[in-house]
N, C-alpha and C. Protein backbone atom coordinates (compact mmCIF):
# COMPACT_ATOMS: atom_id res chain seq x y z
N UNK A 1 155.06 -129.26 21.10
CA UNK A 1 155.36 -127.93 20.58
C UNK A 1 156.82 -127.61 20.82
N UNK A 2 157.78 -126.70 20.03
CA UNK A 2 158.81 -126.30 20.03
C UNK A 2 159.29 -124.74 19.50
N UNK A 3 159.94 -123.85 20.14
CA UNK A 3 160.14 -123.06 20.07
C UNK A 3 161.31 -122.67 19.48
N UNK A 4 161.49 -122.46 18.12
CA UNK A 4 162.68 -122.09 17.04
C UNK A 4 163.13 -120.75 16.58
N UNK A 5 164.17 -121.09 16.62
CA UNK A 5 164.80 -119.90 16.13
C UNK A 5 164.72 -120.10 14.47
N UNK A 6 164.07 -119.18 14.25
CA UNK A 6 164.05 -119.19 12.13
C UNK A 6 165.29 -118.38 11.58
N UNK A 7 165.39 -118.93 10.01
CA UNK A 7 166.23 -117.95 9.47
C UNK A 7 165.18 -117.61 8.42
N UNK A 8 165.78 -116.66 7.47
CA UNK A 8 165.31 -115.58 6.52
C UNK A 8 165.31 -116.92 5.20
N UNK A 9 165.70 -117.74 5.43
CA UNK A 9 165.88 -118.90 4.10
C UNK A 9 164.56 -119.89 4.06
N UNK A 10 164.36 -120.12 5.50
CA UNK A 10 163.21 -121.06 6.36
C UNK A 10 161.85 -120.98 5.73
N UNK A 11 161.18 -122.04 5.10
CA UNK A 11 159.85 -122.16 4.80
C UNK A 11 158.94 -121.55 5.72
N UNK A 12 159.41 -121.77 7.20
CA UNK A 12 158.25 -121.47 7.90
C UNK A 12 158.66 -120.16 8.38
N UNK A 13 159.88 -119.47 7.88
CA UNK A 13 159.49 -117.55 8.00
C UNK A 13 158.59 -117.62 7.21
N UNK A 14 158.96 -117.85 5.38
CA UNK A 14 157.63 -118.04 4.84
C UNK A 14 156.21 -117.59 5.30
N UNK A 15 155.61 -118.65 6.48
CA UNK A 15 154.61 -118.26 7.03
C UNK A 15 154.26 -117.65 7.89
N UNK A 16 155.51 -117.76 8.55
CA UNK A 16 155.47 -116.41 9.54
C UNK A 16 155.00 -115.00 8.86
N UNK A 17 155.81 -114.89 7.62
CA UNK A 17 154.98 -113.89 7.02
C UNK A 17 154.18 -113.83 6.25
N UNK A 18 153.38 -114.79 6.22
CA UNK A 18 152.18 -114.85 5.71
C UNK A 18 151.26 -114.69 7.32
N UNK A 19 151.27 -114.84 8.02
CA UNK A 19 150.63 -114.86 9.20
C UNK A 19 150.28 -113.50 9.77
N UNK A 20 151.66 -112.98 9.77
CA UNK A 20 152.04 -111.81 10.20
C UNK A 20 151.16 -110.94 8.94
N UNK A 21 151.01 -110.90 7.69
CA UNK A 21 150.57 -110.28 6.82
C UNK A 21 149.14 -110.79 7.01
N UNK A 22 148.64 -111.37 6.96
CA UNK A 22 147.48 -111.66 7.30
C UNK A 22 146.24 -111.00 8.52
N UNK A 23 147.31 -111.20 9.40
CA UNK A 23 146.70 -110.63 11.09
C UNK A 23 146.93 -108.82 11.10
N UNK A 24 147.95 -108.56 10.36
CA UNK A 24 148.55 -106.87 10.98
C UNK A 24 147.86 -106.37 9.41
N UNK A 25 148.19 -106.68 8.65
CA UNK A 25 148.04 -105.62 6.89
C UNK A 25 147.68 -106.20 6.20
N UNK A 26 146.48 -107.18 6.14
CA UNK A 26 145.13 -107.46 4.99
C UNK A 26 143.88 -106.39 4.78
N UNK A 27 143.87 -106.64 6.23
CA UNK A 27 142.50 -105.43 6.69
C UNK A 27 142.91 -103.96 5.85
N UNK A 28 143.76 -103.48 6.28
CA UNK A 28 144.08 -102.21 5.72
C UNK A 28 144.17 -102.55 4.49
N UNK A 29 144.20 -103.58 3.55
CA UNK A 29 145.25 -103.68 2.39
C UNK A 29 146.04 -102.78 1.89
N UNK A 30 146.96 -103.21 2.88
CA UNK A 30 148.65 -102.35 2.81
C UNK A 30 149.33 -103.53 2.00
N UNK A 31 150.13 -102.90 1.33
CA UNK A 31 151.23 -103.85 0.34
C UNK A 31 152.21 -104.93 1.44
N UNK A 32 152.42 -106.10 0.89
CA UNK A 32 152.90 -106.98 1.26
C UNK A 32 154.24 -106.34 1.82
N UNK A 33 154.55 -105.89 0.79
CA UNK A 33 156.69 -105.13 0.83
C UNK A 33 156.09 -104.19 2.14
N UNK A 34 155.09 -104.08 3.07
CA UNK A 34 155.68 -103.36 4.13
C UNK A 34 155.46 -104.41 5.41
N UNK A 35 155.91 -106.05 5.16
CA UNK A 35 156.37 -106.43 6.25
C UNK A 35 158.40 -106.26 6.27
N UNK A 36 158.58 -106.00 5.19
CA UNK A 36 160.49 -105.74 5.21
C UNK A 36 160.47 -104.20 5.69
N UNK A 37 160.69 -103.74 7.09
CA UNK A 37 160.80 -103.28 7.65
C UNK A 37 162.34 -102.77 7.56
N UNK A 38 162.99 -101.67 8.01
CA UNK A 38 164.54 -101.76 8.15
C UNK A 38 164.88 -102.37 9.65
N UNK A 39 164.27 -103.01 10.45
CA UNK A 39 164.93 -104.14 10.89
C UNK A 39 164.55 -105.28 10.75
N UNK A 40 163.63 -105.57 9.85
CA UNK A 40 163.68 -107.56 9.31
C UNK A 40 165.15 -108.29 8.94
N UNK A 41 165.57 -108.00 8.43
CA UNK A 41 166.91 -108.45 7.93
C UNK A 41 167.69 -108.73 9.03
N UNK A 42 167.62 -107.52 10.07
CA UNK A 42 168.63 -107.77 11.14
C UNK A 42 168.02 -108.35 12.26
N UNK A 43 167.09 -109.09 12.30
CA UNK A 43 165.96 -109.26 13.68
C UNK A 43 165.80 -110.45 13.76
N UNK A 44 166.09 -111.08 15.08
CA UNK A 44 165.88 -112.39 15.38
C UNK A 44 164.52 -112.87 15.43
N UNK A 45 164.21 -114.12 14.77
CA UNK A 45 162.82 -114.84 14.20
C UNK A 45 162.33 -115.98 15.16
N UNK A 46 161.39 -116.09 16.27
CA UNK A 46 161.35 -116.74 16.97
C UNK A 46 160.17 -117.94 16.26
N UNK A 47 159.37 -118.99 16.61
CA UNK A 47 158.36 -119.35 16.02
C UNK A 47 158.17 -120.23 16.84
N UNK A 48 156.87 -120.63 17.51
CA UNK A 48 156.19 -121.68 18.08
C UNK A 48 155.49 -122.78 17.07
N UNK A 49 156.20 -124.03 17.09
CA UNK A 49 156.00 -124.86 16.17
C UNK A 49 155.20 -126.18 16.68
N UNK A 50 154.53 -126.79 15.84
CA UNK A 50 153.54 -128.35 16.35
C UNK A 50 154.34 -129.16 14.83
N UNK A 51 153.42 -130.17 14.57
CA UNK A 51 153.48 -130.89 13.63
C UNK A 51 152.72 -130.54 12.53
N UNK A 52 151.94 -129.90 12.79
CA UNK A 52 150.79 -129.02 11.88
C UNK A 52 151.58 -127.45 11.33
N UNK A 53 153.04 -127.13 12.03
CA UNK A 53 153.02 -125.84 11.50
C UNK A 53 153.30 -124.63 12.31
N UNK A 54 153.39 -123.85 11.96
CA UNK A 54 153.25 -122.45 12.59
C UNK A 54 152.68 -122.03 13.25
N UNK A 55 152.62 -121.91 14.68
CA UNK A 55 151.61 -121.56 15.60
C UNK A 55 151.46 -120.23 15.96
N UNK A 56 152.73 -119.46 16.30
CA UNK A 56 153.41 -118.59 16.67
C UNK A 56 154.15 -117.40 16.58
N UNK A 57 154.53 -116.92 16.38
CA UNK A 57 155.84 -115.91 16.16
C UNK A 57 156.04 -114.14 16.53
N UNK A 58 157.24 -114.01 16.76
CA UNK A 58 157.51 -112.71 17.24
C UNK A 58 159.00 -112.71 17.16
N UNK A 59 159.54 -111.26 16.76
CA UNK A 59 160.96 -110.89 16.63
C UNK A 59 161.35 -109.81 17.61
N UNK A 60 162.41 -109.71 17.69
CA UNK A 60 163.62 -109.59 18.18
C UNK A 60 164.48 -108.55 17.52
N UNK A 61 164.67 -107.26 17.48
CA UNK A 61 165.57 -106.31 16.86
C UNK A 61 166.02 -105.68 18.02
N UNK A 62 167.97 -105.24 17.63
CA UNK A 62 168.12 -104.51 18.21
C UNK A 62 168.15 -103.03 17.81
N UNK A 63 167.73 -101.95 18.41
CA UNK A 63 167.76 -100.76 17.61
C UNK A 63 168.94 -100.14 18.26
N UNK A 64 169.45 -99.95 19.22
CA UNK A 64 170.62 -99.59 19.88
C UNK A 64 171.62 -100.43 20.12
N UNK A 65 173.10 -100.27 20.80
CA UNK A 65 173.61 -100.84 21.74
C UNK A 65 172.51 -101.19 22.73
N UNK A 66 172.33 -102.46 23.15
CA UNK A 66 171.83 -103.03 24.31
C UNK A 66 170.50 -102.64 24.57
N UNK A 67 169.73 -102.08 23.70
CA UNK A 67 168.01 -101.72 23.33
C UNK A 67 167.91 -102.22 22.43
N UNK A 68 166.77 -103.09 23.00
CA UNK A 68 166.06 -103.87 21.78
C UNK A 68 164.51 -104.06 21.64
N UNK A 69 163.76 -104.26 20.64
CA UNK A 69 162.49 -103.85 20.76
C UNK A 69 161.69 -105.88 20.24
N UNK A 70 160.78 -105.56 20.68
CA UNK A 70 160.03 -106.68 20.53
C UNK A 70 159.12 -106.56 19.17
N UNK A 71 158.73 -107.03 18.23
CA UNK A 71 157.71 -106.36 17.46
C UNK A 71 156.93 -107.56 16.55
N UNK A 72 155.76 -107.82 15.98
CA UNK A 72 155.51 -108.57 14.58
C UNK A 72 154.83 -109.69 15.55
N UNK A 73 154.24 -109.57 17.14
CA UNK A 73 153.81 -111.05 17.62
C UNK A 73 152.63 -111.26 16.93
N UNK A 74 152.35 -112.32 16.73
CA UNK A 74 151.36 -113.31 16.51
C UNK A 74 151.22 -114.47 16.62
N UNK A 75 149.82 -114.77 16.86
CA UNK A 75 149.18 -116.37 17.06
C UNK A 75 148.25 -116.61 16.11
N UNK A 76 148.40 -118.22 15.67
CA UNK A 76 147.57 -118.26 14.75
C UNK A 76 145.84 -117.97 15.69
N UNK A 77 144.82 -117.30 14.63
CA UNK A 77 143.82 -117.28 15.35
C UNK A 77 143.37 -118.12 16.16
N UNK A 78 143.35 -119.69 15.60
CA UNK A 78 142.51 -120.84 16.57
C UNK A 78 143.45 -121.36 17.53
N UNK A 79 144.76 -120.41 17.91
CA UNK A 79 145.48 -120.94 19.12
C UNK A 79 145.03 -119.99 19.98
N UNK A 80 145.23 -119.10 19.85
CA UNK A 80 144.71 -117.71 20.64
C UNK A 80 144.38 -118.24 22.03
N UNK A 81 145.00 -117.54 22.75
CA UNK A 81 144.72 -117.82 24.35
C UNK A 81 145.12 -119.55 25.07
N UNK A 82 145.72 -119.41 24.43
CA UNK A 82 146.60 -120.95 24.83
C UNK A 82 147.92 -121.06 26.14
N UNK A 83 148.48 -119.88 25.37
CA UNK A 83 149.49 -119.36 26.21
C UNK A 83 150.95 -119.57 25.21
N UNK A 84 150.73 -119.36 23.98
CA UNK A 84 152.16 -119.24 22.56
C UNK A 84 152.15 -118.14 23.10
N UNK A 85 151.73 -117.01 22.74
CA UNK A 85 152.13 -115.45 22.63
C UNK A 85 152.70 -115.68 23.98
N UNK A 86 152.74 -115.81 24.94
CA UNK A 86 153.65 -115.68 26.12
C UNK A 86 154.57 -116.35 26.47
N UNK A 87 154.77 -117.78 25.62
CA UNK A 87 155.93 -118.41 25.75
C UNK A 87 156.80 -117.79 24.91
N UNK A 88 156.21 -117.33 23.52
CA UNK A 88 157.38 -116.55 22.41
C UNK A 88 157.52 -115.26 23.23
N UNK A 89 157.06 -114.73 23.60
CA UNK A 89 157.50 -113.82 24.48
C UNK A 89 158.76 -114.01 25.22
N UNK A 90 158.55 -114.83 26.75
CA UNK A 90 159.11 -114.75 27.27
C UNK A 90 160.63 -115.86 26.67
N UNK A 91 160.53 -116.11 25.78
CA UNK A 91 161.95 -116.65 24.83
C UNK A 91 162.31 -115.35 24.55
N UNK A 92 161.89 -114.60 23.95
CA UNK A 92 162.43 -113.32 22.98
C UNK A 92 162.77 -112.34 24.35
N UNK A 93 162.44 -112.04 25.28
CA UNK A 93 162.98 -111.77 26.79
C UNK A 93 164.33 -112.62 27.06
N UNK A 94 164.61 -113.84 27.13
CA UNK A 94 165.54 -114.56 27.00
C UNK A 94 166.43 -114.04 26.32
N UNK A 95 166.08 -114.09 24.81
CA UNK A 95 166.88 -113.90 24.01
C UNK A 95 167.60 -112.71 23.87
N UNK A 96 166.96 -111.38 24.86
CA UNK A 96 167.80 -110.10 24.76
C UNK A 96 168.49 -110.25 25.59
N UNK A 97 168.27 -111.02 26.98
CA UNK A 97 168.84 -111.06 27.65
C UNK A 97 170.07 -111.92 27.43
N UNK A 98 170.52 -112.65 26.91
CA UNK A 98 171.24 -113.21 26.53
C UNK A 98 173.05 -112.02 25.42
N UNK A 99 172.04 -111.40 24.86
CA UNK A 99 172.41 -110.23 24.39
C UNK A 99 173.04 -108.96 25.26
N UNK A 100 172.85 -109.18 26.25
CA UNK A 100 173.08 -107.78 27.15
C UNK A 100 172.24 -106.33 27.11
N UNK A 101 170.99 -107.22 27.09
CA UNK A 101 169.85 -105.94 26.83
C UNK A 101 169.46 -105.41 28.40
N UNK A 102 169.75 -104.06 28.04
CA UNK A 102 169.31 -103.21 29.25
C UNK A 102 168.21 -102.52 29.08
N UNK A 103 167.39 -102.41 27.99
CA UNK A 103 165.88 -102.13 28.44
C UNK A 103 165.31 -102.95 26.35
N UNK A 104 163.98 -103.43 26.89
CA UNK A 104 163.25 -103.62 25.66
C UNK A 104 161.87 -103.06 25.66
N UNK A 105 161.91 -102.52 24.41
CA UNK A 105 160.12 -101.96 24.24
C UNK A 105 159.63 -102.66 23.48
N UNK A 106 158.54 -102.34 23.29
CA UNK A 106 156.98 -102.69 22.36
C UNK A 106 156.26 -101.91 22.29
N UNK A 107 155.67 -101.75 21.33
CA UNK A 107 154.45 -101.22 20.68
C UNK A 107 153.10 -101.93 20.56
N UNK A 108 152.30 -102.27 21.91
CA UNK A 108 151.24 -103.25 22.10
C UNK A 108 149.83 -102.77 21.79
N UNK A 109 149.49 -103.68 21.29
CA UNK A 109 147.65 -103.39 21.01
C UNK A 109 147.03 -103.61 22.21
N UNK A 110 145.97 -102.63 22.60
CA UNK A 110 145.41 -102.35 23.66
C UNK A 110 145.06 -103.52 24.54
N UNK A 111 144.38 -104.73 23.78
CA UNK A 111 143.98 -105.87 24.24
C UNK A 111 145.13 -106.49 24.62
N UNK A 112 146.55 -106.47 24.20
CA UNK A 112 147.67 -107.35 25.02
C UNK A 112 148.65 -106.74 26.22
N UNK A 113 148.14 -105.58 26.27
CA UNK A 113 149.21 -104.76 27.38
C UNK A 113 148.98 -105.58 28.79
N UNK A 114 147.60 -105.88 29.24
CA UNK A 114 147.75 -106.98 30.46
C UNK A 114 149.25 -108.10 30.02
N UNK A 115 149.14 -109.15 28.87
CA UNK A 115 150.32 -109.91 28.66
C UNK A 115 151.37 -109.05 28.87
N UNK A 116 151.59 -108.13 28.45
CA UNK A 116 153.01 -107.61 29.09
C UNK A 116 153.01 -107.05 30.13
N UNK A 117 152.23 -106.89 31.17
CA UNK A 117 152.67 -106.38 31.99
C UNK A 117 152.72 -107.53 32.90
N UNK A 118 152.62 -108.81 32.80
CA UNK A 118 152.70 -109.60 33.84
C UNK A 118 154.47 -110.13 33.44
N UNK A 119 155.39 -109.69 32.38
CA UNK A 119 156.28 -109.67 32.55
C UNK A 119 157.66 -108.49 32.32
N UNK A 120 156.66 -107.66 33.11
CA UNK A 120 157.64 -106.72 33.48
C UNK A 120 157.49 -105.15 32.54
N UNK A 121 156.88 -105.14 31.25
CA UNK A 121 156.56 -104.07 30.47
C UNK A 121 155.39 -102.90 31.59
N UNK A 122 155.85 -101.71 31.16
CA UNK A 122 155.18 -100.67 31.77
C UNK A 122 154.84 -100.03 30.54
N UNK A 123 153.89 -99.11 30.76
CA UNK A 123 153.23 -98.47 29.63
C UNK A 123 153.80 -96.94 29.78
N UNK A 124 154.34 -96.46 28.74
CA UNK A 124 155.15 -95.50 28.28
C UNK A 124 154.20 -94.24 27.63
N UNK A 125 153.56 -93.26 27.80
CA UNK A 125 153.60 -92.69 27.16
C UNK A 125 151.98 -92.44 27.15
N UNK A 126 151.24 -91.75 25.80
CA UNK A 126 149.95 -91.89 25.64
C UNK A 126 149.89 -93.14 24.66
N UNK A 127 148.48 -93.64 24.55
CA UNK A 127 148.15 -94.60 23.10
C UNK A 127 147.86 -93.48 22.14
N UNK A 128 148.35 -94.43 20.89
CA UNK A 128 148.73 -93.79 19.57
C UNK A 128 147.77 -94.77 18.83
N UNK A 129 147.84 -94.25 17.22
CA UNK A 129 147.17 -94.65 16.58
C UNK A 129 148.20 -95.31 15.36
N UNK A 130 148.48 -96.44 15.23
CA UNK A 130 149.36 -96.95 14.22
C UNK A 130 149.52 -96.69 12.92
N UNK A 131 150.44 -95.55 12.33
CA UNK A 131 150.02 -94.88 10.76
C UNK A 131 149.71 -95.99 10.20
N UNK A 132 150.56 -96.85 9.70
CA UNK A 132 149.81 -98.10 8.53
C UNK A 132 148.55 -98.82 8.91
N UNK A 133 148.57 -99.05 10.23
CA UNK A 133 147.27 -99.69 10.43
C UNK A 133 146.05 -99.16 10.98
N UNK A 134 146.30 -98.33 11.50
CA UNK A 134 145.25 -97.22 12.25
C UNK A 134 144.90 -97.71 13.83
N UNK A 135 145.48 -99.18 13.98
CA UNK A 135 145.04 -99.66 14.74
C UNK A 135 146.07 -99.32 16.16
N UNK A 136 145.13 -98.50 17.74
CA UNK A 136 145.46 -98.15 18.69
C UNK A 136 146.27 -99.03 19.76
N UNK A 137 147.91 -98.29 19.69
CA UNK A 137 148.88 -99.01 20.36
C UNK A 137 149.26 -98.11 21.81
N UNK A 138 150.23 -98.65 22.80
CA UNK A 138 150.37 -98.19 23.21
C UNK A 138 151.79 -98.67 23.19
N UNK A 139 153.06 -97.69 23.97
CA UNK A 139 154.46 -97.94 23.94
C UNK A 139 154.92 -98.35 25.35
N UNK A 140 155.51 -99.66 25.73
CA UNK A 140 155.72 -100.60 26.83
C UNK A 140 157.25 -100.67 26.58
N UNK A 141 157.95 -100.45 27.97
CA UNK A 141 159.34 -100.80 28.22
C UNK A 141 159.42 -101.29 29.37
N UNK A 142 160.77 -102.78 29.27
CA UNK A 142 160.67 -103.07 30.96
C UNK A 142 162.62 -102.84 30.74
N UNK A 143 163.09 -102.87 31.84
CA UNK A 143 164.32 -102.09 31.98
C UNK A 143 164.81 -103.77 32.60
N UNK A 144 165.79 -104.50 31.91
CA UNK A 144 166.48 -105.41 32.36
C UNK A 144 168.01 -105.26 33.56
């Protein structure tokens, strides 16, 4: 397995967003055009890769000077609980840090807030209900 940095040109963003569209906005059938977000363009593309493909992925935006948010993780279903979502994680932790990030959030689904809190995310706030997806998040920041 290998952990890549994608670009916006890359076959396997491609599936990244097909993955990502698949797992977050089928269910709802929400339109495709709302994985281009106003920070896709500017957001670093991480991806956990095999020989088979796409395992993986999660980005990287900064929304401030030196705040940056985590957002878009996924695993393919039949990896699930392997331990990708926490290696792309803790790359994309890397990767702000690398940046001069002094705090990063997320917006986590109820079932992954344990994964972040074993690296460093605290839970912010009340859980919300995700307008496009309906599906109940809660807001996690860890302060670098």
């Amino acid at each position: 397995m290998e952990l890549i940095q994608l670009q916006t040109t890359d076959d396997l963003y491609q599936d990244a967003l097909a993955l990502r569209y698949d797992l977050f906005f089928r269910e709802p059938k929400l339109p495709r055009s709302i994985l281009f977000d106003s920070l896709e363009a500017q957001s670093f593309h991480l991806a956990m890769t095999n020989e088979e493909g796409l395992l993986a992925y999660g980005r990287l935006s900064e929304e401030q000077p030196h705040a940056f948010k985590i957002s878009q993780m996924v695993v393919r279903p039949d990896m699930q609980g392997k331990g990708l979502g926490s290696a792309v994680l803790n790359e994309l932790i890397q990767l702000a840090a690398k940046h001069n990030a002094k705090e990063i959030s997320l917006n986590a689904r109820l079932h992954a807030v344990p994964m972040y809190e074993k690296y460093g995310f605290e839970t912010i706030g009340d859980t919300f209900i995700a307008a496009s997806t309906g599906v109940p998040h809660t807001k996690m920041l860890k302060h670098c």
